[in-house]
PDB file of N, CA and C in Angstrom:
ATOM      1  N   UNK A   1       0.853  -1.183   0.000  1.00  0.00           N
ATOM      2  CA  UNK A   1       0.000   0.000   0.000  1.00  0.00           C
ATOM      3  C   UNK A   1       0.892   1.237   0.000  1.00  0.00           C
ATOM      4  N   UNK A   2       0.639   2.343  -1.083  1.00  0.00           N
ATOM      5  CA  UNK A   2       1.267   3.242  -0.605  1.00  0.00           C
ATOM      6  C   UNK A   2       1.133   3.879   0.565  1.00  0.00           C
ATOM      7  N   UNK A   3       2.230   4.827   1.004  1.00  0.00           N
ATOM      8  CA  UNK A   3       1.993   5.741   2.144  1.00  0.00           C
ATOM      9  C   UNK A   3       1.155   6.684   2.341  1.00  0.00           C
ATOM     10  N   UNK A   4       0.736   7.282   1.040  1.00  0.00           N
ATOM     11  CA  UNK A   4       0.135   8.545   0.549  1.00  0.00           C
ATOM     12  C   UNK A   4      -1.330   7.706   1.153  1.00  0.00           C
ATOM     13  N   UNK A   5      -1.753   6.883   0.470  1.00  0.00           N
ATOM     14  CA  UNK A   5      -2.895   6.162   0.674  1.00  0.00           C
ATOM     15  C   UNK A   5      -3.166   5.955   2.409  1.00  0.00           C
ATOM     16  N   UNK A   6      -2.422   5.825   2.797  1.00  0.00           N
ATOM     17  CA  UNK A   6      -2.445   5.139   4.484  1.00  0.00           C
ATOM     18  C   UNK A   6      -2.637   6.424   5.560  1.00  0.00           C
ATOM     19  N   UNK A   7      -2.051   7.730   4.868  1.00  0.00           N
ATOM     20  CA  UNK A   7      -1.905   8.787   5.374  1.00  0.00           C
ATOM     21  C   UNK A   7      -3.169   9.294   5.492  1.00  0.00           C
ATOM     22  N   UNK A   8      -3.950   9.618   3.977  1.00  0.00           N
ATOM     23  CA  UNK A   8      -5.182   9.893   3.820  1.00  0.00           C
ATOM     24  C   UNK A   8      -6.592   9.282   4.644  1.00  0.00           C
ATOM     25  N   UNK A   9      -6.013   7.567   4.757  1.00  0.00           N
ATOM     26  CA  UNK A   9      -6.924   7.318   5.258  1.00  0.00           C
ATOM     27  C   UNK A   9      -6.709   7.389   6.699  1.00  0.00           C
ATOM     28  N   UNK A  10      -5.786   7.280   6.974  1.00  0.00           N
ATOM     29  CA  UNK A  10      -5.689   7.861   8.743  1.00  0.00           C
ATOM     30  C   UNK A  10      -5.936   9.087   8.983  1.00  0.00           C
ATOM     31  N   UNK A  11      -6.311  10.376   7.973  1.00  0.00           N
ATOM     32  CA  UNK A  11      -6.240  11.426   8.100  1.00  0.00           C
ATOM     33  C   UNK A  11      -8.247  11.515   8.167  1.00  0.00           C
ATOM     34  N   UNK A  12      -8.213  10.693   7.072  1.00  0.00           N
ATOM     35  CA  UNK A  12      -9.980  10.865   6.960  1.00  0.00           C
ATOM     36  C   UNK A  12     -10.713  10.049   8.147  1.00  0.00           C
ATOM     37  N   UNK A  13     -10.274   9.107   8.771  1.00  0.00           N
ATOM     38  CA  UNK A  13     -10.746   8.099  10.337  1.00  0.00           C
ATOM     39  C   UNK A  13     -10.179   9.312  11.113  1.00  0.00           C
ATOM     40  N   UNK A  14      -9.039   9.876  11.538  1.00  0.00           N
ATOM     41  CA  UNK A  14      -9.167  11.178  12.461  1.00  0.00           C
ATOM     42  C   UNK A  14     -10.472  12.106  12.754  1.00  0.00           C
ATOM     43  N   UNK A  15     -10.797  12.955  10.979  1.00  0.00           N
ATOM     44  CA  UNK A  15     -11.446  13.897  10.835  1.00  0.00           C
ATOM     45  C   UNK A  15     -13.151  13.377  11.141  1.00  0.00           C
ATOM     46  N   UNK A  16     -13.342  11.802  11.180  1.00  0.00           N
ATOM     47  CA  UNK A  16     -14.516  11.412  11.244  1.00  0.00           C
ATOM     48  C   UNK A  16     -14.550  11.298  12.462  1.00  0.00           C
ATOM     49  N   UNK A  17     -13.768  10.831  13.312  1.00  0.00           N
ATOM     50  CA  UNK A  17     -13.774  11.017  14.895  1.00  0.00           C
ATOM     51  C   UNK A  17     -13.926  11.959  15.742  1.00  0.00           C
ATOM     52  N   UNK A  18     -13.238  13.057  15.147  1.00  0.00           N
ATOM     53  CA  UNK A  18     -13.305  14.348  15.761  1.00  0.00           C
ATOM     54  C   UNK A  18     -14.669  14.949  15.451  1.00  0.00           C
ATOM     55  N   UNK A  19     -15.401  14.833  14.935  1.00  0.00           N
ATOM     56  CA  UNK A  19     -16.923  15.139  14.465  1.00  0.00           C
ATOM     57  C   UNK A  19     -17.898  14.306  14.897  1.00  0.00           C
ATOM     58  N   UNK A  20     -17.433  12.832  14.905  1.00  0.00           N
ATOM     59  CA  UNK A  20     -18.892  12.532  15.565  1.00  0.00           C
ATOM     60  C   UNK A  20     -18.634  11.851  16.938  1.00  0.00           C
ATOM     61  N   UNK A  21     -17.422  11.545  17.007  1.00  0.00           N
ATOM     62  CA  UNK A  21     -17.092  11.228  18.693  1.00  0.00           C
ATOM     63  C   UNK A  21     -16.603  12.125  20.210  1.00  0.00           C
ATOM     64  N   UNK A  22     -16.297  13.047  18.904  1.00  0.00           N
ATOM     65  CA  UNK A  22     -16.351  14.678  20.244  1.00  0.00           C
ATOM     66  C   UNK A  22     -17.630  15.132  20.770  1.00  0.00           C
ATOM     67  N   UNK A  23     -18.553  15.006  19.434  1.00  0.00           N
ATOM     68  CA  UNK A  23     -19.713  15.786  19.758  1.00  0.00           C
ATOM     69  C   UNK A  23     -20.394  14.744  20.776  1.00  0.00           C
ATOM     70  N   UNK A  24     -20.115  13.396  20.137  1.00  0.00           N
ATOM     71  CA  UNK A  24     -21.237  12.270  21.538  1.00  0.00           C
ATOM     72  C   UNK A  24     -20.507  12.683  23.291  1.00  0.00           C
ATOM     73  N   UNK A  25     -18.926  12.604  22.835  1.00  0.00           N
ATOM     74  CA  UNK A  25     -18.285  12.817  24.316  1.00  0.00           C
ATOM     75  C   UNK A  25     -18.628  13.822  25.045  1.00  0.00           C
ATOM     76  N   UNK A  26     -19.071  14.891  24.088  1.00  0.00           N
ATOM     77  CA  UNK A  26     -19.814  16.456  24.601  1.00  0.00           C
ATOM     78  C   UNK A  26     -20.767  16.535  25.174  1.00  0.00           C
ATOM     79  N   UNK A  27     -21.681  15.764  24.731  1.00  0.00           N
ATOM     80  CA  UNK A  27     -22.935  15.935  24.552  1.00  0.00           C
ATOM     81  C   UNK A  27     -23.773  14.967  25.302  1.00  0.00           C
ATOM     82  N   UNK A  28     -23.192  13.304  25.712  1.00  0.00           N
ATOM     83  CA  UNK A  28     -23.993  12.217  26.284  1.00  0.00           C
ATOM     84  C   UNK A  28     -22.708  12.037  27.338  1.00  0.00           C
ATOM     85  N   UNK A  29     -21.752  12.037  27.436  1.00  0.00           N
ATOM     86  CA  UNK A  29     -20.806  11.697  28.057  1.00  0.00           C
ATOM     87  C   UNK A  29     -20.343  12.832  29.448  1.00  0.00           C
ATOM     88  N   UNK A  30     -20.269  14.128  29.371  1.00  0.00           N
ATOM     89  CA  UNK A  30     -19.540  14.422  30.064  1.00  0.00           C
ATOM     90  C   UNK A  30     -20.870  16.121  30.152  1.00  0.00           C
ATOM     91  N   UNK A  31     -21.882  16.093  29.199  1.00  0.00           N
ATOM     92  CA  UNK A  31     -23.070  17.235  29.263  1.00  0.00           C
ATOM     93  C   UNK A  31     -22.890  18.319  29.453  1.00  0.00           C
ATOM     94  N   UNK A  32     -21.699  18.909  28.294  1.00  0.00           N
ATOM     95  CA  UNK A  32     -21.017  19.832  28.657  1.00  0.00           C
ATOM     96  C   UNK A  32     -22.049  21.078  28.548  1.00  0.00           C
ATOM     97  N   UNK A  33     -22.663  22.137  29.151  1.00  0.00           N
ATOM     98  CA  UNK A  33     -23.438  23.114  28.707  1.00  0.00           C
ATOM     99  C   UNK A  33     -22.785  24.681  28.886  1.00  0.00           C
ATOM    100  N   UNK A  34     -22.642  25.144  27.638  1.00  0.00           N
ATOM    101  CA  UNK A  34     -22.176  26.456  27.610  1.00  0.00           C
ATOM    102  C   UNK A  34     -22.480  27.421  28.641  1.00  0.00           C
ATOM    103  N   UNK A  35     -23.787  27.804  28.903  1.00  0.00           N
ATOM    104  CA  UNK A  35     -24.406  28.404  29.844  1.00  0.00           C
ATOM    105  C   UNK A  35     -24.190  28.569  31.293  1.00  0.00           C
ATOM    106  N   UNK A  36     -23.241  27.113  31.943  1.00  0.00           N
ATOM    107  CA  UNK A  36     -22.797  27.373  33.121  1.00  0.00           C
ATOM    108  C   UNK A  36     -21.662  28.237  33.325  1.00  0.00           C
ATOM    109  N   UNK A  37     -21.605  28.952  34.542  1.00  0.00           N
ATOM    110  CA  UNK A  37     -20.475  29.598  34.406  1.00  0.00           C
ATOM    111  C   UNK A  37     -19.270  29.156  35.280  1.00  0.00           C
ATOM    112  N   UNK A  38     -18.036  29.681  34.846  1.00  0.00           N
ATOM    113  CA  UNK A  38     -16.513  28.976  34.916  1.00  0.00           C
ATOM    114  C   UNK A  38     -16.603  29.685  36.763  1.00  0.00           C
ATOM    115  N   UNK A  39     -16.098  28.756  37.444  1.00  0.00           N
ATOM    116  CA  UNK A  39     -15.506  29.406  38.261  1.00  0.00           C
ATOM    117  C   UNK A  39     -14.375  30.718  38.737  1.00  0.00           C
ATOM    118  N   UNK A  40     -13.844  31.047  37.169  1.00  0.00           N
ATOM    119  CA  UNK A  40     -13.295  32.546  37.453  1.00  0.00           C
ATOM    120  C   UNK A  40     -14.524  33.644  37.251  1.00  0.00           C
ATOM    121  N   UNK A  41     -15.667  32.801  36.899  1.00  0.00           N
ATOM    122  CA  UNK A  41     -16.736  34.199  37.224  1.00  0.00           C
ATOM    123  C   UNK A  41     -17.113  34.249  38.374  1.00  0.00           C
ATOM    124  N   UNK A  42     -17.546  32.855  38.759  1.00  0.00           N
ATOM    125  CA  UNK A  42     -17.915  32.286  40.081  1.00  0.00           C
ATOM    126  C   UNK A  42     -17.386  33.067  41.009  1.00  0.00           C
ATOM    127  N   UNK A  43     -15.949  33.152  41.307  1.00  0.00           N
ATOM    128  CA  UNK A  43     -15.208  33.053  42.447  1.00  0.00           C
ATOM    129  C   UNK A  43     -14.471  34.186  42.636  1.00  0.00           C
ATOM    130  N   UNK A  44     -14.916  34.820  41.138  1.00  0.00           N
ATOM    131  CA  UNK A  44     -13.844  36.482  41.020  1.00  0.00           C
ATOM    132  C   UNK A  44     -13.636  36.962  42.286  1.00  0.00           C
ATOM    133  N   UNK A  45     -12.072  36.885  42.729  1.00  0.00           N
ATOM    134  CA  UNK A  45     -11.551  38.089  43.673  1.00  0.00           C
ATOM    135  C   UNK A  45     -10.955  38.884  43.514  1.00  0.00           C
ATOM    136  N   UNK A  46     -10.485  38.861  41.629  1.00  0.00           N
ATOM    137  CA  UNK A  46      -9.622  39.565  41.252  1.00  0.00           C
ATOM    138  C   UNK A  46      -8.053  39.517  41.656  1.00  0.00           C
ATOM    139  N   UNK A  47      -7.771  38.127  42.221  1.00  0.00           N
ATOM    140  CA  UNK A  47      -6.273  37.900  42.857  1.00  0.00           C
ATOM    141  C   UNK A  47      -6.162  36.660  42.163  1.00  0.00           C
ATOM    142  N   UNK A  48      -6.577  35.520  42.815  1.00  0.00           N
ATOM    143  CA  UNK A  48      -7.135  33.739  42.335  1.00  0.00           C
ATOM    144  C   UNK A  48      -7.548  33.507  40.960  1.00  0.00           C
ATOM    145  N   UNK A  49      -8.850  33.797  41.088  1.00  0.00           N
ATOM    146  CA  UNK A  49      -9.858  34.142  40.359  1.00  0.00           C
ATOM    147  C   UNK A  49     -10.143  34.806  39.228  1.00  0.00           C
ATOM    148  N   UNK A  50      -9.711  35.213  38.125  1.00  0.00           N
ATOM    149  CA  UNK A  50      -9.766  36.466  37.340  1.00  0.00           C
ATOM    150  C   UNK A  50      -9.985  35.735  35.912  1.00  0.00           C
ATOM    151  N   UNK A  51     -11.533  36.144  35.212  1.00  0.00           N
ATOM    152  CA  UNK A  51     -11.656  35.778  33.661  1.00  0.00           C
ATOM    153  C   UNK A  51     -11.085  36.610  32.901  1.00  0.00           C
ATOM    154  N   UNK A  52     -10.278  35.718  31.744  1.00  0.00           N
ATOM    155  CA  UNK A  52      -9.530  36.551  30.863  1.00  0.00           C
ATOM    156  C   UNK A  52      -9.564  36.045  29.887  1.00  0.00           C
ATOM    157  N   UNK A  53      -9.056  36.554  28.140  1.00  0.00           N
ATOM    158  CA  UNK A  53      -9.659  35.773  27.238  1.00  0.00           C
ATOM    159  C   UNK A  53      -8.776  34.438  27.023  1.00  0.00           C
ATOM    160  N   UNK A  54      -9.632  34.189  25.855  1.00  0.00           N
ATOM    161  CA  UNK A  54      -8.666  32.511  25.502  1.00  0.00           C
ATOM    162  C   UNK A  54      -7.602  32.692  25.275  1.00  0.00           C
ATOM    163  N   UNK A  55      -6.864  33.756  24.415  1.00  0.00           N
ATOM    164  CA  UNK A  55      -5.903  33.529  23.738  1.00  0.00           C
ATOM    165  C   UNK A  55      -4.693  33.823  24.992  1.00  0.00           C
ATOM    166  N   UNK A  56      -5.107  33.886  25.510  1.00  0.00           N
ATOM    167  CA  UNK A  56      -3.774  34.633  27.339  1.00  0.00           C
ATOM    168  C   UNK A  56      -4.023  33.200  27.466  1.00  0.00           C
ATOM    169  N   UNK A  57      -5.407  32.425  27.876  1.00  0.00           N
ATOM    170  CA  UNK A  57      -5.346  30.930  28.279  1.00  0.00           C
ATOM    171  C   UNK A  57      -3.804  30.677  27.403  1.00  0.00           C
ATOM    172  N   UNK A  58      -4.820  30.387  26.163  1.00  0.00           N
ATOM    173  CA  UNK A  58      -3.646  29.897  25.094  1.00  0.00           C
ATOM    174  C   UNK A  58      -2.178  29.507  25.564  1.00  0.00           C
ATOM    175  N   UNK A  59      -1.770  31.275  25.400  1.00  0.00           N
ATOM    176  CA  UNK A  59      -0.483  31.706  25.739  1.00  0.00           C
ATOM    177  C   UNK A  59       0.166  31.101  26.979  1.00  0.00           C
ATOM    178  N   UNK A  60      -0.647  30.808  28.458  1.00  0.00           N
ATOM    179  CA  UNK A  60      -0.036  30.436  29.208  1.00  0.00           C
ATOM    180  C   UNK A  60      -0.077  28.948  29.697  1.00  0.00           C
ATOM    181  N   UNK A  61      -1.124  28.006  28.445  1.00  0.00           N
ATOM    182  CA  UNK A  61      -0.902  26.804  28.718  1.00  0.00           C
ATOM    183  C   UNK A  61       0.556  26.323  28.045  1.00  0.00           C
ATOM    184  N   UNK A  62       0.847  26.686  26.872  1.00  0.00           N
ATOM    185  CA  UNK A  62       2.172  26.352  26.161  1.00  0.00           C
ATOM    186  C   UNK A  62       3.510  27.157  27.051  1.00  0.00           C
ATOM    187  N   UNK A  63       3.533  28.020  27.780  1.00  0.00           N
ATOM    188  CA  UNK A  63       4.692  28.621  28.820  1.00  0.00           C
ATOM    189  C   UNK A  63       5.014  27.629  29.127  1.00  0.00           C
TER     190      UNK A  63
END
């Protein structure tokens, strides 16, 4: 088999997973609902506590 072939299809079983097995894990598994709020709203003391946007998340999970 080529590689090219093996790539694609491991690439296309990824992209099918990530679409319909995220959304079940989301959704029946773990009931994730947007609407609740994060404990840095919760708990704001402005010390601990403090909501800020994603991309600072981002930034300081890869630090």
């Amino acid at each position: 088999m080529n590689a090219i072939i093996l790539a694609i299809v491991s690439l296309a079983g990824f992209i099918l997973a990530y679409r319909f097995y995220a959304t079940f894990l989301a959704e029946k598994i773990f009931s994730l609902d947007p609407t609740i709020r994060t404990p840095a709203h919760v708990l704001e003391d402005g010390v601990d506590y403090v909501p800020t946007l994603k991309s600072i998340l981002f930034g300081h999970h890869f630090a």
